[in-house]
N, C-alpha and C. Protein backbone atom coordinates (compact mmCIF):
# COMPACT_ATOMS: atom_id res chain seq x y z
N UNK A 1 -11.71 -110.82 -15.63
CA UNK A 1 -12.09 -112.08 -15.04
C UNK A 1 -13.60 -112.23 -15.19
N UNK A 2 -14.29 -113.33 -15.78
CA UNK A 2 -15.18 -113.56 -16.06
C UNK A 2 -15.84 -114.59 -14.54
N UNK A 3 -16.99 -113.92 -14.18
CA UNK A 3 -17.26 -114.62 -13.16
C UNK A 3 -18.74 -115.06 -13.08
N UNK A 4 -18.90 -116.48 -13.43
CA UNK A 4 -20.47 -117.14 -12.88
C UNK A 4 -20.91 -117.07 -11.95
N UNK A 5 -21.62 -116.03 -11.60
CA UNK A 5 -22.30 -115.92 -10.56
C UNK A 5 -23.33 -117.03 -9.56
N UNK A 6 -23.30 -118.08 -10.33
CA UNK A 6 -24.30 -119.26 -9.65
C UNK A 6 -23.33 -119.91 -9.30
N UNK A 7 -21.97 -120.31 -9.77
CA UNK A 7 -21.27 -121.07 -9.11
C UNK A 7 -19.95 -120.76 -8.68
N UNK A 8 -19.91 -119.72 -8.81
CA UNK A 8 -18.33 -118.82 -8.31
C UNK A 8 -18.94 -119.13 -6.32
N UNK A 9 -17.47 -119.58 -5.89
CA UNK A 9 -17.43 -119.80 -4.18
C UNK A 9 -16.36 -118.85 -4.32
N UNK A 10 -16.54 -117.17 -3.26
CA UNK A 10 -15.10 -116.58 -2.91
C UNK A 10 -14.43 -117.40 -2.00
N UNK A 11 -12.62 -117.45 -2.05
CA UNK A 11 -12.39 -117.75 -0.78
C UNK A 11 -11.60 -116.63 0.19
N UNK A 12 -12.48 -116.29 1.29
CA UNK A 12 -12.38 -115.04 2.02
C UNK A 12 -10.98 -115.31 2.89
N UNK A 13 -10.21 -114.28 3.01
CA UNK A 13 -9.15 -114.27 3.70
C UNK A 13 -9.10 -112.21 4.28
N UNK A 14 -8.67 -112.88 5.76
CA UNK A 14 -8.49 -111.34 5.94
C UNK A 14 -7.69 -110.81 5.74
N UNK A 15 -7.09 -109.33 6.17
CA UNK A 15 -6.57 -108.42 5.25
C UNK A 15 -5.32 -108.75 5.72
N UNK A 16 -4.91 -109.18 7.19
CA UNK A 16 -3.61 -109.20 7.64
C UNK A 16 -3.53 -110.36 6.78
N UNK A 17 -4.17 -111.28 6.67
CA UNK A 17 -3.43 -112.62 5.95
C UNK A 17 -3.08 -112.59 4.91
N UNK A 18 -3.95 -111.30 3.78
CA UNK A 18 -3.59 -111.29 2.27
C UNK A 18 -2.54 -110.61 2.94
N UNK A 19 -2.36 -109.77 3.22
CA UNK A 19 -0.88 -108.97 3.57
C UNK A 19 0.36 -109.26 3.60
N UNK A 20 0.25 -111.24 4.60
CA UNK A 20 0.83 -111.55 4.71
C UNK A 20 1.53 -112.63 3.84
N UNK A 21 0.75 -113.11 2.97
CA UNK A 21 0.60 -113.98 2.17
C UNK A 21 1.38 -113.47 0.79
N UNK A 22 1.03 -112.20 0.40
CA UNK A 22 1.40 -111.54 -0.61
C UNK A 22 2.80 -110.36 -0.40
N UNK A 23 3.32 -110.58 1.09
CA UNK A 23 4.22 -110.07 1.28
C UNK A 23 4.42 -108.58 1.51
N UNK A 24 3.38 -107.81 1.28
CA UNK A 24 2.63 -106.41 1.70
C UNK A 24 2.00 -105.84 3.15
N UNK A 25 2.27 -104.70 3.03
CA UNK A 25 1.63 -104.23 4.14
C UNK A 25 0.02 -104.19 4.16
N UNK A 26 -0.84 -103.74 5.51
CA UNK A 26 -2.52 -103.67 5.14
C UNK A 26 -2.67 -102.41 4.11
N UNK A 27 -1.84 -101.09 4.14
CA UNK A 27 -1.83 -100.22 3.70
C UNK A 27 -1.56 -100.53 2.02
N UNK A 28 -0.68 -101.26 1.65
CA UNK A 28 -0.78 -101.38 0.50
C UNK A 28 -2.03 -102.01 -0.01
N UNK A 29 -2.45 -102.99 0.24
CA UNK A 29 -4.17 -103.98 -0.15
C UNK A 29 -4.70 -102.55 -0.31
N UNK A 30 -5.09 -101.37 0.78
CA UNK A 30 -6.03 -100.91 0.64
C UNK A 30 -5.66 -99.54 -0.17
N UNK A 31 -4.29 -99.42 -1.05
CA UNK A 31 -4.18 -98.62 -2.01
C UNK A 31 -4.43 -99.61 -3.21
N UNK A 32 -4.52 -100.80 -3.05
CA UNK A 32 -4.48 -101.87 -4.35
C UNK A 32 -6.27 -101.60 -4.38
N UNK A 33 -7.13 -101.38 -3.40
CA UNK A 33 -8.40 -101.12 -3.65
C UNK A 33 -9.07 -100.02 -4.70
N UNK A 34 -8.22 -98.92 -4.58
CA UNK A 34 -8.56 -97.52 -4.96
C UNK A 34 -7.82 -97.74 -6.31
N UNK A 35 -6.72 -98.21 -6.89
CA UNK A 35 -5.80 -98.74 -8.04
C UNK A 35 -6.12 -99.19 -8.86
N UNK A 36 -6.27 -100.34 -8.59
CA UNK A 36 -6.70 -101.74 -9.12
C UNK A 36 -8.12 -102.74 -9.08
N UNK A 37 -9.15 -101.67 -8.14
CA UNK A 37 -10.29 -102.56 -8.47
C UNK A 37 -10.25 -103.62 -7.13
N UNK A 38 -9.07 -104.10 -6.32
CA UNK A 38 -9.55 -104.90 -5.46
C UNK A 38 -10.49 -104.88 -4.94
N UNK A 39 -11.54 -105.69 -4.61
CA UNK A 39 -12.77 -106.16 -4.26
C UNK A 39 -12.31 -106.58 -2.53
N UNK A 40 -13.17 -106.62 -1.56
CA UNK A 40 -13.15 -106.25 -0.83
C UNK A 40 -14.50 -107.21 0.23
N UNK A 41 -15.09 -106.84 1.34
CA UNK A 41 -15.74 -107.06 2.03
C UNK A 41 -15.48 -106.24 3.35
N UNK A 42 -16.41 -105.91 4.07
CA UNK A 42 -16.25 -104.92 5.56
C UNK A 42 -17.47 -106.10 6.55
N UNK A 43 -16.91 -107.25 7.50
CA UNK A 43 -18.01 -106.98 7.95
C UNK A 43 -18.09 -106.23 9.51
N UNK A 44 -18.98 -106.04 10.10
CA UNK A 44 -19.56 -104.90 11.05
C UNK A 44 -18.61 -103.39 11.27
N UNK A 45 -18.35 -103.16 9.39
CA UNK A 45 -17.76 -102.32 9.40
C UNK A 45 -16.30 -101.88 9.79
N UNK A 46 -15.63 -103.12 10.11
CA UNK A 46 -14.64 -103.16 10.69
C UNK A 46 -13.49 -103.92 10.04
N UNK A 47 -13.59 -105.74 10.27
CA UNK A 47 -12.99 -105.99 9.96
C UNK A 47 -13.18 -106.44 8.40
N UNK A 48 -12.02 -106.57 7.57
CA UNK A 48 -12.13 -106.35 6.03
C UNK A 48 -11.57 -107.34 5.76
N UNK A 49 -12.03 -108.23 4.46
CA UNK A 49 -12.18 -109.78 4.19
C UNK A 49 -12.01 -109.26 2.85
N UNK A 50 -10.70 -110.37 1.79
CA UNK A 50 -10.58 -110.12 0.21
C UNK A 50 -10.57 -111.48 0.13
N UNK A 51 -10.84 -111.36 -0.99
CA UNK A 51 -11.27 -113.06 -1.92
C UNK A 51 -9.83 -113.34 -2.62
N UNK A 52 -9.52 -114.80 -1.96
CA UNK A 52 -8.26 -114.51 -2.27
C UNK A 52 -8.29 -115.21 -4.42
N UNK A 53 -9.15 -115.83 -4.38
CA UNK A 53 -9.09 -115.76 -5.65
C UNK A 53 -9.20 -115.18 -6.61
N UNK A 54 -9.65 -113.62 -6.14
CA UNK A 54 -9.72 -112.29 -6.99
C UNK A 54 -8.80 -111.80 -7.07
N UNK A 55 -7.74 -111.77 -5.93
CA UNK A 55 -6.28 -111.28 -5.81
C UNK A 55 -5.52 -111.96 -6.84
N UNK A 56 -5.35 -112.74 -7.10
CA UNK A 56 -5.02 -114.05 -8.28
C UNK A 56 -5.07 -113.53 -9.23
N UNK A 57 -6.40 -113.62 -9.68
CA UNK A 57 -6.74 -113.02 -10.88
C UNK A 57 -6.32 -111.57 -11.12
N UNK A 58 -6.53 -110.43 -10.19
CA UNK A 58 -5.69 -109.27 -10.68
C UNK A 58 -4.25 -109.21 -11.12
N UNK A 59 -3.69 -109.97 -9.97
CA UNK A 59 -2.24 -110.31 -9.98
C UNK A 59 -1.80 -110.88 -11.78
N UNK A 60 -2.72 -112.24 -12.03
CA UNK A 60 -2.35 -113.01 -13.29
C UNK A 60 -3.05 -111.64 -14.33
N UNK A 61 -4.07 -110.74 -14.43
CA UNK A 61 -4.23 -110.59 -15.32
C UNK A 61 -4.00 -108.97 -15.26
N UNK A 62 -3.00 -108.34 -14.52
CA UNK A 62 -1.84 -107.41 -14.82
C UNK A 62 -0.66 -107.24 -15.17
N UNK A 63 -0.47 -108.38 -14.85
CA UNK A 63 0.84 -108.94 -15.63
C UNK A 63 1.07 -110.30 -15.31
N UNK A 64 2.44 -110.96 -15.45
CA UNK A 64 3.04 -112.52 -15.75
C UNK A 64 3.13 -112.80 -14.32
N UNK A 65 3.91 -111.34 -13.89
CA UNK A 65 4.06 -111.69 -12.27
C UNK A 65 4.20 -110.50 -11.39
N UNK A 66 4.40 -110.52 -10.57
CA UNK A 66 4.41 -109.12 -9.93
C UNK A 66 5.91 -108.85 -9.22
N UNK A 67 6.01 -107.53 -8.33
CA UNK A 67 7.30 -107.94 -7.81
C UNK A 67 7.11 -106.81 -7.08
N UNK A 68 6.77 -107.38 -5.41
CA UNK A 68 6.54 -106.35 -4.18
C UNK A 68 7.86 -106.50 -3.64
N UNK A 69 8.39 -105.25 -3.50
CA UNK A 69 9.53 -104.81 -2.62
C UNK A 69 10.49 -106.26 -3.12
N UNK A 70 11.14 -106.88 -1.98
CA UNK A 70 12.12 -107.63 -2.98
C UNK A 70 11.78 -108.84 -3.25
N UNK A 71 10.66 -109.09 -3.09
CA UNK A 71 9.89 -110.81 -3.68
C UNK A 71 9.11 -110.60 -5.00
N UNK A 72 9.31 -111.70 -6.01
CA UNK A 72 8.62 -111.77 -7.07
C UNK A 72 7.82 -112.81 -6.59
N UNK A 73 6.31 -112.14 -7.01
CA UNK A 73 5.15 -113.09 -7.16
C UNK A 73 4.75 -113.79 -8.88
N UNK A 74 5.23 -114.97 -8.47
CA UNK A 74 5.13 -115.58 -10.10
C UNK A 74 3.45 -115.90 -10.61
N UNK A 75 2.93 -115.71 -11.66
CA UNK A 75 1.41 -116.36 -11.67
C UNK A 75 1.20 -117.73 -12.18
């Protein structure tokens, strides 16, 4: 993923929401960190914020689609 740094806006979502959104547990996101490169945010060290348009992009550019437990994520 090619990213312009002057005009790239993340859009931040927290971890329960990617979790929930993507049909995963928090535990999985944060093996998808160590895996795959997910990108991330901590703030006051605590709570943890992913860009959900980076998730996207890993998702589209690991494969066509994905397929957590029994849901396929199409890209």
């Amino acid at each position: 993923m090619l990213i312009n740094k002057d005009t790239y806006k993340p859009e931040w979502i927290s971890a329960d929401d990617a979790a929930k959104w993507l049909g995963v547990t928090p535990n999985t996101l944060f093996k998808w960190r160590t895996s795959m490169g997910l990108h991330y945010s901590a703030l006051n060290g605590k709570t943890v914020m992913y860009d959900k348009r980076q998730i996207e992009s890993l998702l589209n550019d690991n494969s066509t689609y994905a397929i957590i437990g029994d849901k396929k994520l199409t890209a």
